[in-house]
Protein backbone atom coordinates (compact mmCIF):
# COMPACT_ATOMS: atom_id res chain seq x y z
CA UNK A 1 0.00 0.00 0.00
CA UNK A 2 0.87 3.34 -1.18
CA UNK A 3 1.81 6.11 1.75
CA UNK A 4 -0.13 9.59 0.41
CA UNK A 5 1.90 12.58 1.84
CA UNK A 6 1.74 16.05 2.49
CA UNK A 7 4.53 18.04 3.88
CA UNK A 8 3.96 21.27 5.77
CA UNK A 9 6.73 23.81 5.56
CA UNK A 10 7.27 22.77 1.82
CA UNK A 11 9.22 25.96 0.73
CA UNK A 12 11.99 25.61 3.48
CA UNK A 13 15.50 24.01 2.83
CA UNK A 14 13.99 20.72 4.32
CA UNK A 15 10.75 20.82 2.70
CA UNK A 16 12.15 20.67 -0.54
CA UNK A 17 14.41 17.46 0.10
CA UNK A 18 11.32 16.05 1.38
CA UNK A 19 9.58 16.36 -1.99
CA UNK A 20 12.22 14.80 -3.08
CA UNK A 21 12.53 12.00 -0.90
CA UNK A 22 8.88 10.87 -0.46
CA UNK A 23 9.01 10.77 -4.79
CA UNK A 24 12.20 8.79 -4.78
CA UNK A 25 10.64 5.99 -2.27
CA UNK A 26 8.53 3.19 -3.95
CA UNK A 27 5.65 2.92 -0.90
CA UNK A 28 4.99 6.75 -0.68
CA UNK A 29 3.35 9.38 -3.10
CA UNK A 30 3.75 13.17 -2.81
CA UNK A 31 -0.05 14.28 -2.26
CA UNK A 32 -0.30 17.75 -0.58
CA UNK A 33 2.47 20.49 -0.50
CA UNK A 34 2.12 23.47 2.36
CA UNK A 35 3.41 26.79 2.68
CA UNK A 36 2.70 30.15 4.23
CA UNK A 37 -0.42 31.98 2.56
CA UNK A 38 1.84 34.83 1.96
CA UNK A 39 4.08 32.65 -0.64
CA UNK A 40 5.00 33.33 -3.82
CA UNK A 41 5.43 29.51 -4.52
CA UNK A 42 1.80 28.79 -3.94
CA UNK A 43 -0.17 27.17 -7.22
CA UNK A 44 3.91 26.28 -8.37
CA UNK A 45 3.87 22.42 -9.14
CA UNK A 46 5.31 20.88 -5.85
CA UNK A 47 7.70 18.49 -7.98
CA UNK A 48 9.16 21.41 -10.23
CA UNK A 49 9.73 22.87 -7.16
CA UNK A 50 11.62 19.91 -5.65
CA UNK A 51 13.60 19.21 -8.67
CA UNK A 52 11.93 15.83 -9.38
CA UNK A 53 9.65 16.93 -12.24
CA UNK A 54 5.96 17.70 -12.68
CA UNK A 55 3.98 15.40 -10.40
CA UNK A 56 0.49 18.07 -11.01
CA UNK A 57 0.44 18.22 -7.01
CA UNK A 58 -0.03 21.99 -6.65
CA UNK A 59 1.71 24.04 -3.50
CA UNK A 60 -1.20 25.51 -1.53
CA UNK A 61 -0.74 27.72 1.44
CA UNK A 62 -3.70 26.14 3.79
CA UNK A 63 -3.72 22.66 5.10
CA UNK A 64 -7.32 22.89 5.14
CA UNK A 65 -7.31 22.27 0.85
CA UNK A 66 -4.93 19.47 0.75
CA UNK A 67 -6.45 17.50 4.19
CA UNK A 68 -8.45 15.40 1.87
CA UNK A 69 -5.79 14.23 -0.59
CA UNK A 70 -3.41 12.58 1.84
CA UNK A 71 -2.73 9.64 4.64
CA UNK A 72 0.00 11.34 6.75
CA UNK A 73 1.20 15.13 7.31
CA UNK A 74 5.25 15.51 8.02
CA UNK A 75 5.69 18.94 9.49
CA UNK A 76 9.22 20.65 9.49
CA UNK A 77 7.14 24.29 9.28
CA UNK A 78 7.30 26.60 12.90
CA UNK A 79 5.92 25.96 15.96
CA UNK A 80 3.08 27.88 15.30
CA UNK A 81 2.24 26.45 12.17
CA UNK A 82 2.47 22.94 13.48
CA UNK A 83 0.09 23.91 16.28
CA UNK A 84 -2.31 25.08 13.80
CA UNK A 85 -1.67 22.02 11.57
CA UNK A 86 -1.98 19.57 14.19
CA UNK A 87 -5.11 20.53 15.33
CA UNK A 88 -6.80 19.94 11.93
CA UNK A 89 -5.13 16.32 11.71
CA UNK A 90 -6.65 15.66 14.74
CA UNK A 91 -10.10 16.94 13.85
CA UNK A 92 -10.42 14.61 10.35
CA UNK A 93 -8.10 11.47 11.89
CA UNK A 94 -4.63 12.18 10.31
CA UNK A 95 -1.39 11.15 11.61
CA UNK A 96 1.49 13.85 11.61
CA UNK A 97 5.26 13.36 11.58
CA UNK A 98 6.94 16.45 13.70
CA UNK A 99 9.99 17.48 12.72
CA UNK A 100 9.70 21.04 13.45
CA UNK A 101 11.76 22.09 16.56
CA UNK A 102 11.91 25.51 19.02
CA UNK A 103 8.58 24.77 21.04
CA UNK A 104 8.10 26.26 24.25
CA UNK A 105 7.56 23.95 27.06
CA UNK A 106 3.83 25.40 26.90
CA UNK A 107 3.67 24.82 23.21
CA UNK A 108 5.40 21.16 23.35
CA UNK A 109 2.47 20.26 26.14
CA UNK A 110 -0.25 21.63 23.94
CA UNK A 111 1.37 19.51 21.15
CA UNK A 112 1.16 16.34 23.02
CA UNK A 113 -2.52 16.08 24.10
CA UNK A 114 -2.92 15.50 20.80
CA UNK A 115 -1.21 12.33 20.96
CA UNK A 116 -4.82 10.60 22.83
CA UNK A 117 -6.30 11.49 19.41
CA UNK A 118 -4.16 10.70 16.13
CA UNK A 119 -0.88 8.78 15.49
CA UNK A 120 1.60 11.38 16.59
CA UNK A 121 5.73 10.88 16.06
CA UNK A 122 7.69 13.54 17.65
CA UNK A 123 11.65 13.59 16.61
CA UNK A 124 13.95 15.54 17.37
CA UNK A 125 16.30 14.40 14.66
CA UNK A 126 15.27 11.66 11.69
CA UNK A 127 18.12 10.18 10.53
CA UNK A 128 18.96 6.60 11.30
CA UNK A 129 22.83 7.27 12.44
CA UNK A 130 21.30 10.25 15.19
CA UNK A 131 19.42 7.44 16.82
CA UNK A 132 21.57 5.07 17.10
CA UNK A 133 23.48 7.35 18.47
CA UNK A 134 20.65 8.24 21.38
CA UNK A 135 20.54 4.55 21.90
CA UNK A 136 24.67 4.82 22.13
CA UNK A 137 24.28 8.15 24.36
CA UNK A 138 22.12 6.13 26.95
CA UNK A 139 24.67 2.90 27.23
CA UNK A 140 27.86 5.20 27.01
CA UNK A 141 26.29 7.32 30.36
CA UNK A 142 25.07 4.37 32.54
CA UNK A 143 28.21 2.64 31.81
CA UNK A 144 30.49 5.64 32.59
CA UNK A 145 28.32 7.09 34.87
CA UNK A 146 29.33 10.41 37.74
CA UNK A 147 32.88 9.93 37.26
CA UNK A 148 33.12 11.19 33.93
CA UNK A 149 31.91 15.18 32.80
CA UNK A 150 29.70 15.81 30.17
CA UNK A 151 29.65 18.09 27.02
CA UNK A 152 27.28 18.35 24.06
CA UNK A 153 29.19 20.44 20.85
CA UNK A 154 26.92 20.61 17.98
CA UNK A 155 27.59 22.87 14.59
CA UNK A 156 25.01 24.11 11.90
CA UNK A 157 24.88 26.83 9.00
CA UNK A 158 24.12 30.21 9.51
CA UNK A 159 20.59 30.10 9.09
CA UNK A 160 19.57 28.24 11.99
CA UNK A 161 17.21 29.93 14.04
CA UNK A 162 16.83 28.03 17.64
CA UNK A 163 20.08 27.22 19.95
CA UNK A 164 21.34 24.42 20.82
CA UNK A 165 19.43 22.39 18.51
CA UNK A 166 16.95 20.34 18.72
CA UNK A 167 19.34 17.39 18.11
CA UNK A 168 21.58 18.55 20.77
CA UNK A 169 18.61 18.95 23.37
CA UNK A 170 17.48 15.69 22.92
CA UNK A 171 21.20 13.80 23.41
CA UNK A 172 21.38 16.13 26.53
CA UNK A 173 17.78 15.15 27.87
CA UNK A 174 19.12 11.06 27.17
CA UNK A 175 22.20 12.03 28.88
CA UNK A 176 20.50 13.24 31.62
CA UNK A 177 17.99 10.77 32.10
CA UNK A 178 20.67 8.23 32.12
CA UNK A 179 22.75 9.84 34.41
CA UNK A 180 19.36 10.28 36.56
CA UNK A 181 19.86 14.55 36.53
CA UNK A 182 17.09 17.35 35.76
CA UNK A 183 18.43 18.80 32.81
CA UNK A 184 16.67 21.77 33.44
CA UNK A 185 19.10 22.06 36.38
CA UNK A 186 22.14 20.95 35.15
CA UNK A 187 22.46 22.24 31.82
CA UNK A 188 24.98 25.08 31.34
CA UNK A 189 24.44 27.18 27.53
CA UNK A 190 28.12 28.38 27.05
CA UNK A 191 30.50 29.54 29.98
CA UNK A 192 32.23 33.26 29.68
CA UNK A 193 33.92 34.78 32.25
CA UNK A 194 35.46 33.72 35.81
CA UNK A 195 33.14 30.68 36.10
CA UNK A 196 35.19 28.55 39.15
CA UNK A 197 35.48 24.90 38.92
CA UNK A 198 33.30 22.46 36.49
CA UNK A 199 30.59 21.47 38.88
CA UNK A 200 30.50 17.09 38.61
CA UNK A 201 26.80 17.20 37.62
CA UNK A 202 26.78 19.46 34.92
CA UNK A 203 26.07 18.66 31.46
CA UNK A 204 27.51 21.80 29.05
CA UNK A 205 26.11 23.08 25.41
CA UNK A 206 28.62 24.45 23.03
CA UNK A 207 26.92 25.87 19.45
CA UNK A 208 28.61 26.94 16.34
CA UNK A 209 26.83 28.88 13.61
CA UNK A 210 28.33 28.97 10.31
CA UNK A 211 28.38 28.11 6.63
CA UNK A 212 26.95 25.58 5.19
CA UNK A 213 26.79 22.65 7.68
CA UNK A 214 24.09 20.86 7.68
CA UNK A 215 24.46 19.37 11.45
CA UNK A 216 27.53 18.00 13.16
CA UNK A 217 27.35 17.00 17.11
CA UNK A 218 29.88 15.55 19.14
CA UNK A 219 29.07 14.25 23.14
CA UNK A 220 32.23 13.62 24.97
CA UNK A 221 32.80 12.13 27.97
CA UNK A 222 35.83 13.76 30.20
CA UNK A 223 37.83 12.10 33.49
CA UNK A 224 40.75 12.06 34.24
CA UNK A 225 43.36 9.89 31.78
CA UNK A 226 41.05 9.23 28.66
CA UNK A 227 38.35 11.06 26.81
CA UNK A 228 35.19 8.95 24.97
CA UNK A 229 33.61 11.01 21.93
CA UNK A 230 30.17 9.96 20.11
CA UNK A 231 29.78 11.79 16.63
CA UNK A 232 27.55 12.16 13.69
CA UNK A 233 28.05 14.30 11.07
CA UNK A 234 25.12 14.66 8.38
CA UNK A 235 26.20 15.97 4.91
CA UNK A 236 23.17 15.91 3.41
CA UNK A 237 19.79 16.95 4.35
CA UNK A 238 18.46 13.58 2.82
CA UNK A 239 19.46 11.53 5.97
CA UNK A 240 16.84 13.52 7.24
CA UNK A 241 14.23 13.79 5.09
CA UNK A 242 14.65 9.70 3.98
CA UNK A 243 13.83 9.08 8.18
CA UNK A 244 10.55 10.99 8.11
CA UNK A 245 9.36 9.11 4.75
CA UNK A 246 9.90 5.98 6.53
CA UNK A 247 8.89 7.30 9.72
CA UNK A 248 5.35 8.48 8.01
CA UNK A 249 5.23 5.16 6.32
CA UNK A 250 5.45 3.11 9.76
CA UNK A 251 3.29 5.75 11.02
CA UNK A 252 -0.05 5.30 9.32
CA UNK A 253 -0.01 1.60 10.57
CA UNK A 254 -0.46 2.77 14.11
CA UNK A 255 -3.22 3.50 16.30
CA UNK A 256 -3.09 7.04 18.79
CA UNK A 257 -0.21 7.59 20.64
CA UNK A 258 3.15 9.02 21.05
CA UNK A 259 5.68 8.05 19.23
CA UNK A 260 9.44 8.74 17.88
CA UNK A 261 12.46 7.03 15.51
CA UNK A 262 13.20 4.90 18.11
CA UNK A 263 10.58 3.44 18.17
CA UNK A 264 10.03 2.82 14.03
CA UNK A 265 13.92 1.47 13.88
CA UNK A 266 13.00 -0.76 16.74
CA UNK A 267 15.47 0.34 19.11
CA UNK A 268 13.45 0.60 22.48
């Protein structure tokens, strides 16, 4: 069976490779193409747009005239625009892959009482290699445990508009859960100044802006004598956007709930 998608957010740099990558897999179809009602791209042919030829799916700028034309909505839009989306995939029983990051904690809590209602996967990051490397984060601090200090260094290009990223936040919330911290407490977002001695428990956040990166993090883990690093390094946006196809494939399949790539690679 055939996967119909829409993607939300289709004019941004990862909307586009997700036109792309939902034509390119064999068990999804592009269906519905979303951007803001101020864009010049709306009526444009969605796969001229992505580079993958005229598939006569035409780029509208309200969810509300594509929701009958597809099985699953993926999301990388804004926060406010997923909140908006989300509420009319709940309201005619579509699921909805999130990929959008920069909620506030009030927005992230309104997001997830949907979950009670539609098929709802939440990532933080799609791509295969990130989550495995969660799953790694999780062994590496249980095994290493209070004796070792923390850091999260992640890199991006210049246009990147929330800090740390959402990658980063989510290997520091594993890390933290692991190490059984709050990260809320814990977490220290760059260090300037006369700043005394690394307190044991805390778990720091470097960020680089720059370029053309598309997303490089690196976790170490410091004590005294030896040094353990866990790093990914995406190069292309279609490690990404080839995660949320799948993840929107595996997705229709399931009833309500909450759900994330760990658990449609199969690696809780």
């Amino acid at each position: 069976m055939t996967t119909r998608i829409a993607i939300a957010g289709a004019a941004g740099r990862m909307g586009k490779v997700l036109i792309e990558a939902t034509h390119k897999n064999s068990d999804a179809s592009l269906a519905g193409a979303i951007v803001r009602p101020t864009s010049t791209l709306i009526n444009v042919d969605a796969g001229e747009f992505g580079g993958v030829g005229k598939l006569n799916v035409k780029i509208v700028g309200d969810i509300a005239q594509a929701i009958n034309q597809f099985d699953v909505l993926i999301d990388f839009s804004s926060p406010e625009a997923t909140l908006s989306n989300i509420k009319i995939c709940a309201a005619h029983n579509k699921p909805i892959v999130i990929g959008t990051t920069g909620f506030s904690d009030l927005e992230k809590a309104e997001l997830l009482s949907y979950q009670n209602k539609i098929p709802l996967l939440l990532s933080a990051n799609f791509s295969t290699g990130v989550n495995l490397c969660f799953k790694l984060l999780d062994i590496a601090a249980r095994v290493l445990g209070d004796e070792y200090d923390v850091e999260v260094y992640e890199a991006h290009h210049r246009h990147k508009v929330d800090s740390p990223s959402g990658t980063a936040m989510r290997m520091g919330e594993v890390l933290a859960n692991a190490l059984d911290r709050d990260l809320k407490q814990v977490a220290v977002y760059g260090r300037e100044g006369q700043i005394g001695p690394r307190p044991r428990d805390t778990i720091g956040f470097a960020t680089v802006r720059g370029g053309d990166v598309v997303g490089d993090h690196t976790i170490m883990f410091l004590a005294d004598g030896e040094r353990v690093e866990i790093t990914h390094k995406a190069s292309s946006r279609l490690a990404f956007a080839n995660g949320a196809v799948r993840a929107a494939i595996w997705l229709q399949q399931q009833k309500s709930g909450l759900f994330d790539m760990q658990d449609v690679l199969g690696l809780k």
